[in-house]
Each structure stands twice: as structure tokens, then as C-alpha cells.
PDB file of N, CA and C in Angstrom:
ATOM      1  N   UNK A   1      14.570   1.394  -2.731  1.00  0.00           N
ATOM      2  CA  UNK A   1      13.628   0.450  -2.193  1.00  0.00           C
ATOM      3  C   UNK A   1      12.199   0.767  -2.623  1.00  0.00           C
ATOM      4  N   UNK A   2      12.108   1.350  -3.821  1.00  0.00           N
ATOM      5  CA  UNK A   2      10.754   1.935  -3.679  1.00  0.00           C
ATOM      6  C   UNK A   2       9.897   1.113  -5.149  1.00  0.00           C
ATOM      7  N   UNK A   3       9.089   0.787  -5.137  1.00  0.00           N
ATOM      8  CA  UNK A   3       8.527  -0.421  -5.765  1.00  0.00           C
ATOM      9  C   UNK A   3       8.966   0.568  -7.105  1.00  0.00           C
ATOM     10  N   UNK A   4       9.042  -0.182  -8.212  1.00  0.00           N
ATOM     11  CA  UNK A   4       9.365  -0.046  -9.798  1.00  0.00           C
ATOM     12  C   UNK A   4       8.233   0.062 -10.273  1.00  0.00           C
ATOM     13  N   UNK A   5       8.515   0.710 -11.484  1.00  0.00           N
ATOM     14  CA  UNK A   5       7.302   1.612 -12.514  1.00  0.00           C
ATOM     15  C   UNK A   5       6.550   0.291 -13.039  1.00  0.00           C
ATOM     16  N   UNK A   6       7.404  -0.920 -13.498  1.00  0.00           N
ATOM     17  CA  UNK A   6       6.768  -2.423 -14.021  1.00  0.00           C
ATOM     18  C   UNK A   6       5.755  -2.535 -12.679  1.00  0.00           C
ATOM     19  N   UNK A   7       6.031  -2.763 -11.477  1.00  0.00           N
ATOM     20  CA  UNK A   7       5.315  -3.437 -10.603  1.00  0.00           C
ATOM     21  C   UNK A   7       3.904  -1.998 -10.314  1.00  0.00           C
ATOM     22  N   UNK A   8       4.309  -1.033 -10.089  1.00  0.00           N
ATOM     23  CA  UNK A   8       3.084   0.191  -9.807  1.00  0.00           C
ATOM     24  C   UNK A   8       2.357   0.271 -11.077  1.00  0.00           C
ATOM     25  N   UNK A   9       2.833  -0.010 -12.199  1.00  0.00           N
ATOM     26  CA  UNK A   9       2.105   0.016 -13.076  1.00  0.00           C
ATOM     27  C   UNK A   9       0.943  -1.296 -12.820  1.00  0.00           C
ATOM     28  N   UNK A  10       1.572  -2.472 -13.243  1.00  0.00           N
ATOM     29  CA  UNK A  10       0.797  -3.691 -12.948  1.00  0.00           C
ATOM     30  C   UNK A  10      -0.330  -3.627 -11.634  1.00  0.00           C
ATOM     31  N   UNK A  11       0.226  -3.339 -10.949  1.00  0.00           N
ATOM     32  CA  UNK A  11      -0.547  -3.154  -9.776  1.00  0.00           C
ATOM     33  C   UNK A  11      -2.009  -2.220 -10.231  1.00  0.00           C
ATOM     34  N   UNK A  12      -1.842  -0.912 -10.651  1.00  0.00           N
ATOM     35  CA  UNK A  12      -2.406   0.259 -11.099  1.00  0.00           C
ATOM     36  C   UNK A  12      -3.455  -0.038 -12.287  1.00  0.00           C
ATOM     37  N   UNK A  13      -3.301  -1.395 -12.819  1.00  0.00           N
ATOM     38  CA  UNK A  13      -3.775  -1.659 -14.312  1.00  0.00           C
ATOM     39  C   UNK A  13      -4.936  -2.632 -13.764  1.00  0.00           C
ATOM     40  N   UNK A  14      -4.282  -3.312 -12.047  1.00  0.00           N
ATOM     41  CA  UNK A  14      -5.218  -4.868 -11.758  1.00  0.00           C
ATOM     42  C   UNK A  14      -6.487  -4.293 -10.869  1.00  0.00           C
ATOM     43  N   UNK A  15      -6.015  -2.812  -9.957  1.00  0.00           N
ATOM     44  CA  UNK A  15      -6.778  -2.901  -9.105  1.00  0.00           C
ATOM     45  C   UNK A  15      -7.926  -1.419  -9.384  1.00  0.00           C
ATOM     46  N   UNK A  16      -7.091  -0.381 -10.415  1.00  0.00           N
ATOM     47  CA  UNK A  16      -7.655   0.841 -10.993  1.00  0.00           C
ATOM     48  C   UNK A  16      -8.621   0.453 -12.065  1.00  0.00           C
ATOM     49  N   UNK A  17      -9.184   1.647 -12.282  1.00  0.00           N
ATOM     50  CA  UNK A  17     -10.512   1.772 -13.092  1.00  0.00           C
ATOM     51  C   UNK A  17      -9.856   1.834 -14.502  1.00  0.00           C
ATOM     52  N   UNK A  18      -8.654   2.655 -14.800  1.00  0.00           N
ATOM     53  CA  UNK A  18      -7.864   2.520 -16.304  1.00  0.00           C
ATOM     54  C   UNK A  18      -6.482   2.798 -15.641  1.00  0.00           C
ATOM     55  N   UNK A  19      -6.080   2.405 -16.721  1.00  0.00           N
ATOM     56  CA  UNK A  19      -4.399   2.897 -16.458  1.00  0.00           C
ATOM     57  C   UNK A  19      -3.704   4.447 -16.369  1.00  0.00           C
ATOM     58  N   UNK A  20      -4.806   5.200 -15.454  1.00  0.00           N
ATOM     59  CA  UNK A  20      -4.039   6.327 -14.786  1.00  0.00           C
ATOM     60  C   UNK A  20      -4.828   6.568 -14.153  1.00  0.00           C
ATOM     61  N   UNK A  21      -5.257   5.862 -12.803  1.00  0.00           N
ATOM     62  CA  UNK A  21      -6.155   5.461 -12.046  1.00  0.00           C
ATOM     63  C   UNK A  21      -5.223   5.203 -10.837  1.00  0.00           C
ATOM     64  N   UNK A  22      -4.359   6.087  -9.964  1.00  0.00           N
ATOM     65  CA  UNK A  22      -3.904   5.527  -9.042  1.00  0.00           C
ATOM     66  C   UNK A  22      -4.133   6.405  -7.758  1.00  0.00           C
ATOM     67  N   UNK A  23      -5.427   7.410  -7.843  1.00  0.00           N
ATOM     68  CA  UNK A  23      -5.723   7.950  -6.682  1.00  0.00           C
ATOM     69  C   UNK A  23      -7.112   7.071  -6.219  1.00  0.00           C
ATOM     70  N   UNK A  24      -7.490   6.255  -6.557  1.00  0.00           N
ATOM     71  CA  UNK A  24      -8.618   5.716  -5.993  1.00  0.00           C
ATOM     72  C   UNK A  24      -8.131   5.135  -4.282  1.00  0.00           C
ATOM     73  N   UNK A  25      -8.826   4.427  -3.834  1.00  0.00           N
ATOM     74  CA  UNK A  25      -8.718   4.069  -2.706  1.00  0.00           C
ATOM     75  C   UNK A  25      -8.212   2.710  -2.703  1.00  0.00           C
ATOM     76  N   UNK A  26      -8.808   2.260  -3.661  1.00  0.00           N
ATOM     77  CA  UNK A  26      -8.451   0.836  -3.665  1.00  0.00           C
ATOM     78  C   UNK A  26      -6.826   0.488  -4.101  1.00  0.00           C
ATOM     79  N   UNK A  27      -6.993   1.658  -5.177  1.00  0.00           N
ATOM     80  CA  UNK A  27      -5.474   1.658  -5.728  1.00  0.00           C
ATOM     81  C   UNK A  27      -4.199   1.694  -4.778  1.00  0.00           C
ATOM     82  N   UNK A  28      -4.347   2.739  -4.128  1.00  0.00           N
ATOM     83  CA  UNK A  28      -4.140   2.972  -2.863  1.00  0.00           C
ATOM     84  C   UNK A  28      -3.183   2.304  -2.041  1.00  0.00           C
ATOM     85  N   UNK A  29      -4.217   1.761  -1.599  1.00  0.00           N
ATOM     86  CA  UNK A  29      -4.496   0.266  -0.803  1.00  0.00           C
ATOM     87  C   UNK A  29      -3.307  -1.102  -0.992  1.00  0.00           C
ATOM     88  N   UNK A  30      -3.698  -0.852  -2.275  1.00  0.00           N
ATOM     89  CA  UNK A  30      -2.982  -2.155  -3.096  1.00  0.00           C
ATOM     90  C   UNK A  30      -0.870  -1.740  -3.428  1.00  0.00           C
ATOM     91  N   UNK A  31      -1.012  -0.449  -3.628  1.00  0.00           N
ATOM     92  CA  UNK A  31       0.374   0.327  -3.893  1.00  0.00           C
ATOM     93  C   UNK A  31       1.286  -0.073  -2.003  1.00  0.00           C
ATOM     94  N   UNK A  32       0.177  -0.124  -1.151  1.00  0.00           N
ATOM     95  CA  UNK A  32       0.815   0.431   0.075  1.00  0.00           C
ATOM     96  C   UNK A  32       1.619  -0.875   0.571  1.00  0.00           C
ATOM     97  N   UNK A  33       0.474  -1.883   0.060  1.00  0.00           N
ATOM     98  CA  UNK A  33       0.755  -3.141   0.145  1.00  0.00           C
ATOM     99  C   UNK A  33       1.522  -3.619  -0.303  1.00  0.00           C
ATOM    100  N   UNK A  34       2.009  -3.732  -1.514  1.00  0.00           N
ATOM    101  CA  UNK A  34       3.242  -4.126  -1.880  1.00  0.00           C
ATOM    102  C   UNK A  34       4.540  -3.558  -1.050  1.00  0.00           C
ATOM    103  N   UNK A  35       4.349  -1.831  -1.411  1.00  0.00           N
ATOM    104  CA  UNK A  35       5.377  -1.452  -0.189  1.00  0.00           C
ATOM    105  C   UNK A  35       5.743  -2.302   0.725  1.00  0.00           C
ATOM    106  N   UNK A  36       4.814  -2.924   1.127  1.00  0.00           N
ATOM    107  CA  UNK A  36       4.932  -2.630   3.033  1.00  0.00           C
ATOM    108  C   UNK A  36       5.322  -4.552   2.920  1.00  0.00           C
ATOM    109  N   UNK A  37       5.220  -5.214   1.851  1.00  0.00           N
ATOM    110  CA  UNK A  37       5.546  -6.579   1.833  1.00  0.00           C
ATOM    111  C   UNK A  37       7.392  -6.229   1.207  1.00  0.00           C
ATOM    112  N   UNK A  38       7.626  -5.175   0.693  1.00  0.00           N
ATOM    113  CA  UNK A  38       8.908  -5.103   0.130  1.00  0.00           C
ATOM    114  C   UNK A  38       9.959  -5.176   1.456  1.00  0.00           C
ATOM    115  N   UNK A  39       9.015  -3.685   2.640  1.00  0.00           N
ATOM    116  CA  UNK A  39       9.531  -3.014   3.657  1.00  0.00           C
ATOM    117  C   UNK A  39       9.841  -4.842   4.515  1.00  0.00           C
ATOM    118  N   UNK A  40       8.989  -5.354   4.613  1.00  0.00           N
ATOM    119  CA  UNK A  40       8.953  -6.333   6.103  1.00  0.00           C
ATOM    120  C   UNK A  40      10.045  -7.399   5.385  1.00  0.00           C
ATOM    121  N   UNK A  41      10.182  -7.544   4.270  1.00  0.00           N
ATOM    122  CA  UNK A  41      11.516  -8.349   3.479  1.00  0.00           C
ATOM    123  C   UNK A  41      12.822  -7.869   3.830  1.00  0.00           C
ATOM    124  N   UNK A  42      13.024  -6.468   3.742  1.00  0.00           N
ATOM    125  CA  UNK A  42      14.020  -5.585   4.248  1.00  0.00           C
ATOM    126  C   UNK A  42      14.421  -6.060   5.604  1.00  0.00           C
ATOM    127  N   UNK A  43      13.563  -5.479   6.310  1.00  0.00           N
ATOM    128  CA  UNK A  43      13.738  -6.019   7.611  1.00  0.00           C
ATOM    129  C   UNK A  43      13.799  -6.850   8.308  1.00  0.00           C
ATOM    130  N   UNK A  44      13.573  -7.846   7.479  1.00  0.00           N
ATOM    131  CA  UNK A  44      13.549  -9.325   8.424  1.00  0.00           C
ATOM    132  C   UNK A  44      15.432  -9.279   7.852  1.00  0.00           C
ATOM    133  N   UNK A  45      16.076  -8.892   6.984  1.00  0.00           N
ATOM    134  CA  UNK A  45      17.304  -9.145   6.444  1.00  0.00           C
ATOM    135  C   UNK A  45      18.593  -8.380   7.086  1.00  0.00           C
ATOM    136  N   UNK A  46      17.589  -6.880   7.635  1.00  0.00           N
ATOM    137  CA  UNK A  46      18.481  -5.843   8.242  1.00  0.00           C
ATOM    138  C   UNK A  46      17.906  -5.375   9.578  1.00  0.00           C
ATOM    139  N   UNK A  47      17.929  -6.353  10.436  1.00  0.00           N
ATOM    140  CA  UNK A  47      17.150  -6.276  11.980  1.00  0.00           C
ATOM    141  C   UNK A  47      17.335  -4.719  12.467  1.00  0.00           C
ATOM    142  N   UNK A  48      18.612  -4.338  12.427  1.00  0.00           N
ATOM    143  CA  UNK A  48      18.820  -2.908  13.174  1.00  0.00           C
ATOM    144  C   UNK A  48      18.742  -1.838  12.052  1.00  0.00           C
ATOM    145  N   UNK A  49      18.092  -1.833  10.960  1.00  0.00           N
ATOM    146  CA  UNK A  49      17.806  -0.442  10.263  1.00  0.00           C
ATOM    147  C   UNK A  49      16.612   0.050  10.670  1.00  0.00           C
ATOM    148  N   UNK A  50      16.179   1.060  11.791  1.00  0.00           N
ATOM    149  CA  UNK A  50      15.567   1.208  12.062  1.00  0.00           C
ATOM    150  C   UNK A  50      14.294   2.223  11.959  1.00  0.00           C
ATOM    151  N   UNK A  51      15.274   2.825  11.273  1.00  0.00           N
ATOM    152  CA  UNK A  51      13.915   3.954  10.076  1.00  0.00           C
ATOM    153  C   UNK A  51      13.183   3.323   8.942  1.00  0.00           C
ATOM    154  N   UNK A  52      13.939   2.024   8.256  1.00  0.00           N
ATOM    155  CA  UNK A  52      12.831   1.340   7.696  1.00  0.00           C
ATOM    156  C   UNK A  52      12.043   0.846   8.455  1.00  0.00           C
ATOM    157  N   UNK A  53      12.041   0.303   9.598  1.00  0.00           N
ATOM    158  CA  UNK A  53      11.050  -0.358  10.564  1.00  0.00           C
ATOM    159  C   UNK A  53       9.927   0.819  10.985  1.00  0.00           C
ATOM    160  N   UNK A  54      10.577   1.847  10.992  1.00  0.00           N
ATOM    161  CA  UNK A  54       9.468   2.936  11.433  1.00  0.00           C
ATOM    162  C   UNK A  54       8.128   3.653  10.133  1.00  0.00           C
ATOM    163  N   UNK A  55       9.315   3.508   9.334  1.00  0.00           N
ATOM    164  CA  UNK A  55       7.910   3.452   7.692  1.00  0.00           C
ATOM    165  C   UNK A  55       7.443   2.636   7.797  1.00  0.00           C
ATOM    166  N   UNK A  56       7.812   1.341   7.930  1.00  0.00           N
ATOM    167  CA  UNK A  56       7.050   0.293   7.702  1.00  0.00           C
ATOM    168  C   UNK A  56       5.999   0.374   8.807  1.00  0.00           C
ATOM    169  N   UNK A  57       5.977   0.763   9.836  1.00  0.00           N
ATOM    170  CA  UNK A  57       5.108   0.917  10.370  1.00  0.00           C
ATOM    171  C   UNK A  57       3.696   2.183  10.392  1.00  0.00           C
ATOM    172  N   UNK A  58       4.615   3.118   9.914  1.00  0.00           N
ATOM    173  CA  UNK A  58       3.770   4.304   9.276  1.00  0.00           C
ATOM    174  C   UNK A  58       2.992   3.790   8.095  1.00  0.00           C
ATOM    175  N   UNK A  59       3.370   2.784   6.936  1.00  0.00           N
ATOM    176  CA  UNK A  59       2.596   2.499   5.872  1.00  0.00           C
ATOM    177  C   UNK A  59       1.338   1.444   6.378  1.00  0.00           C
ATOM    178  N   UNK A  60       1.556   0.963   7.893  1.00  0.00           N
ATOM    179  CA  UNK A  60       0.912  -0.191   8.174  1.00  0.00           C
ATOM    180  C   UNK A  60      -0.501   0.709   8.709  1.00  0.00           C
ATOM    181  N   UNK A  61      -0.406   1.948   9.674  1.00  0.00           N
ATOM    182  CA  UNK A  61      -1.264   2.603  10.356  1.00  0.00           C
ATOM    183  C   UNK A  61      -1.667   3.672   8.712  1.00  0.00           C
ATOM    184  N   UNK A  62      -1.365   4.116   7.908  1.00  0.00           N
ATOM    185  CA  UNK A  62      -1.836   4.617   6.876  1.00  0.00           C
ATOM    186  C   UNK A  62      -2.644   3.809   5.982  1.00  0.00           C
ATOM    187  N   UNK A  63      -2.299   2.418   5.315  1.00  0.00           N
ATOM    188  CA  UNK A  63      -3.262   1.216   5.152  1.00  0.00           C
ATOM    189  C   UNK A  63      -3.881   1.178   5.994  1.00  0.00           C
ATOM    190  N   UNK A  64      -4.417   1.079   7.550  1.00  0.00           N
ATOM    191  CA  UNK A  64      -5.158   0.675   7.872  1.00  0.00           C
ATOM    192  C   UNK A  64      -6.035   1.171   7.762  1.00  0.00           C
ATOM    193  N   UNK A  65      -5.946   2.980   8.004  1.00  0.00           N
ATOM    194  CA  UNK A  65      -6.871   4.079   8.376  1.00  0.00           C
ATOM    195  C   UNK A  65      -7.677   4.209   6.473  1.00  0.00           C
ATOM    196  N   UNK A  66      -6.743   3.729   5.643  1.00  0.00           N
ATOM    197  CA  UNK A  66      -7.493   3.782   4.421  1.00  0.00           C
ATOM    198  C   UNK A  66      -8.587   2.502   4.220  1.00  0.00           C
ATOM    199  N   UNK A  67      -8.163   1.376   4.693  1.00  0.00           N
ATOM    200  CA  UNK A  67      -9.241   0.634   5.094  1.00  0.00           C
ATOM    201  C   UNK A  67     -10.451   0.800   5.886  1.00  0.00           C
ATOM    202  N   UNK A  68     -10.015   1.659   6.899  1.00  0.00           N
ATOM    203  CA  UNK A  68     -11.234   1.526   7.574  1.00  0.00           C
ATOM    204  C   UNK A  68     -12.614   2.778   6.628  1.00  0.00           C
ATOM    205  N   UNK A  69     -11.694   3.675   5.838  1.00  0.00           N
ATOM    206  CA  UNK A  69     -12.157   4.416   5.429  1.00  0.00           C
ATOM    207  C   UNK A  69     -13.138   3.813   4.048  1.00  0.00           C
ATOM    208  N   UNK A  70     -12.723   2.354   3.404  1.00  0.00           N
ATOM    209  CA  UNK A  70     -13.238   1.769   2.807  1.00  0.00           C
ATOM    210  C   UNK A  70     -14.353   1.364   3.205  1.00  0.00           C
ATOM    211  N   UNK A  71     -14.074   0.636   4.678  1.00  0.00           N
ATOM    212  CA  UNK A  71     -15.460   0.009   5.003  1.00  0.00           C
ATOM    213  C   UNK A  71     -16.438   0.632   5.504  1.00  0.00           C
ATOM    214  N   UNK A  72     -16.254   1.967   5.957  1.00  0.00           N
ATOM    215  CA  UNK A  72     -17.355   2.964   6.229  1.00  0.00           C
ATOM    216  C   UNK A  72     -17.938   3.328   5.127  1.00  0.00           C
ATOM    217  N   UNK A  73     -17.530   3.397   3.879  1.00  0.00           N
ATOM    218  CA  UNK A  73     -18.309   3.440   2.477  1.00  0.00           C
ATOM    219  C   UNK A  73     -18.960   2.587   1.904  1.00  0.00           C
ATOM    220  N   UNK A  74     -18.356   1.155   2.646  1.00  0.00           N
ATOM    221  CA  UNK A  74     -19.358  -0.137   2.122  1.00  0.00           C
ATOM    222  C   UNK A  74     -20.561  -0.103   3.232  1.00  0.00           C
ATOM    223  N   UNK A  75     -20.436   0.427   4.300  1.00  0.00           N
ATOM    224  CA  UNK A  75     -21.817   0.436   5.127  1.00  0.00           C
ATOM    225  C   UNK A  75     -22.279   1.255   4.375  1.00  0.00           C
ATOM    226  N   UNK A  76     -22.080   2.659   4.510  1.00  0.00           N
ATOM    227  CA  UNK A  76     -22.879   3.957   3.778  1.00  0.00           C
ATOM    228  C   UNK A  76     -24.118   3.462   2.438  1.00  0.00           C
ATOM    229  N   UNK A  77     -23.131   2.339   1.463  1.00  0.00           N
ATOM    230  CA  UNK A  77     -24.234   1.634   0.361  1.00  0.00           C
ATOM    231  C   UNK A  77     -24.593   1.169   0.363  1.00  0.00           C
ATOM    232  N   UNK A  78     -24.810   0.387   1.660  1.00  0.00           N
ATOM    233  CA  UNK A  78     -25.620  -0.978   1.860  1.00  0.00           C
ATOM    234  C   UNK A  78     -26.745  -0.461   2.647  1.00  0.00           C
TER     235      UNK A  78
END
């Protein structure tokens, strides 16, 4: 279930600075997201697997906390 080298790449190429650019934040961000749109597909299909429901929720509170960590850097430059 874990996103493919085609899609992390693509992803890595749209939202990174070059193509080996996938510790940024934004990159990040964008990797978790797909995850977490793969994860909630899963689950809407397999109601009672319930350790995917629990990543999926771990990737949701890990995106967030990286967001918020974004927007405290967009105050910081403004």
C-alpha cells in the first residue's frame, strides 16, 4: 500500500526544489498526502481493518503538526 517510486517521484519533481529534494517540508507535506488519500480509499473499502485506520490517522496528526510548522515560518517572514 505504499505509494510507488512513479508517483513519489512525480510528486518529489512538482513540489521539491530538484529531483532529490524530498526532505523539505513542503515535500513532505505533499508525500503524506497522497498517502493518506491512498489510506482513506482503503478504508472506505475495508471498514474493519483497523490498523490502517489508525495510520491513517497518525499520517493525518503528523501532516498537520508539519503544517502548522509551515505556517509559523510564513509568520516568522512576513
Amino acid at each position: 500500500m505504499a505509494l510507488t517510486k512513479e508517483k513519489t517521484s512525480s510528486v518529489i519533481n512538482t513540489f521539491g526544489a530538484n529531483g532529490k529534494d524530498s526532505g523539505s517540508t513542503k515535500v513532505q507535506v505533499a508525500l503524506i498526502t497522497e498517502r493518506i488519500q491512498q489510506l482513506t480509499e482503503h478504508c472506505k473499502e475495508f471498514k474493519k481493518d483497523k490498523s490502517a485506520s489508525r495510520g491513517l490517522l497518525k499520517l493525518v496528526g503528523q501532516r498537520r503538526s508539519l503544517l502548522k510548522y509551515l505556517q509559523t515560518l510564513k509568520v516568522i517572514v512576513l
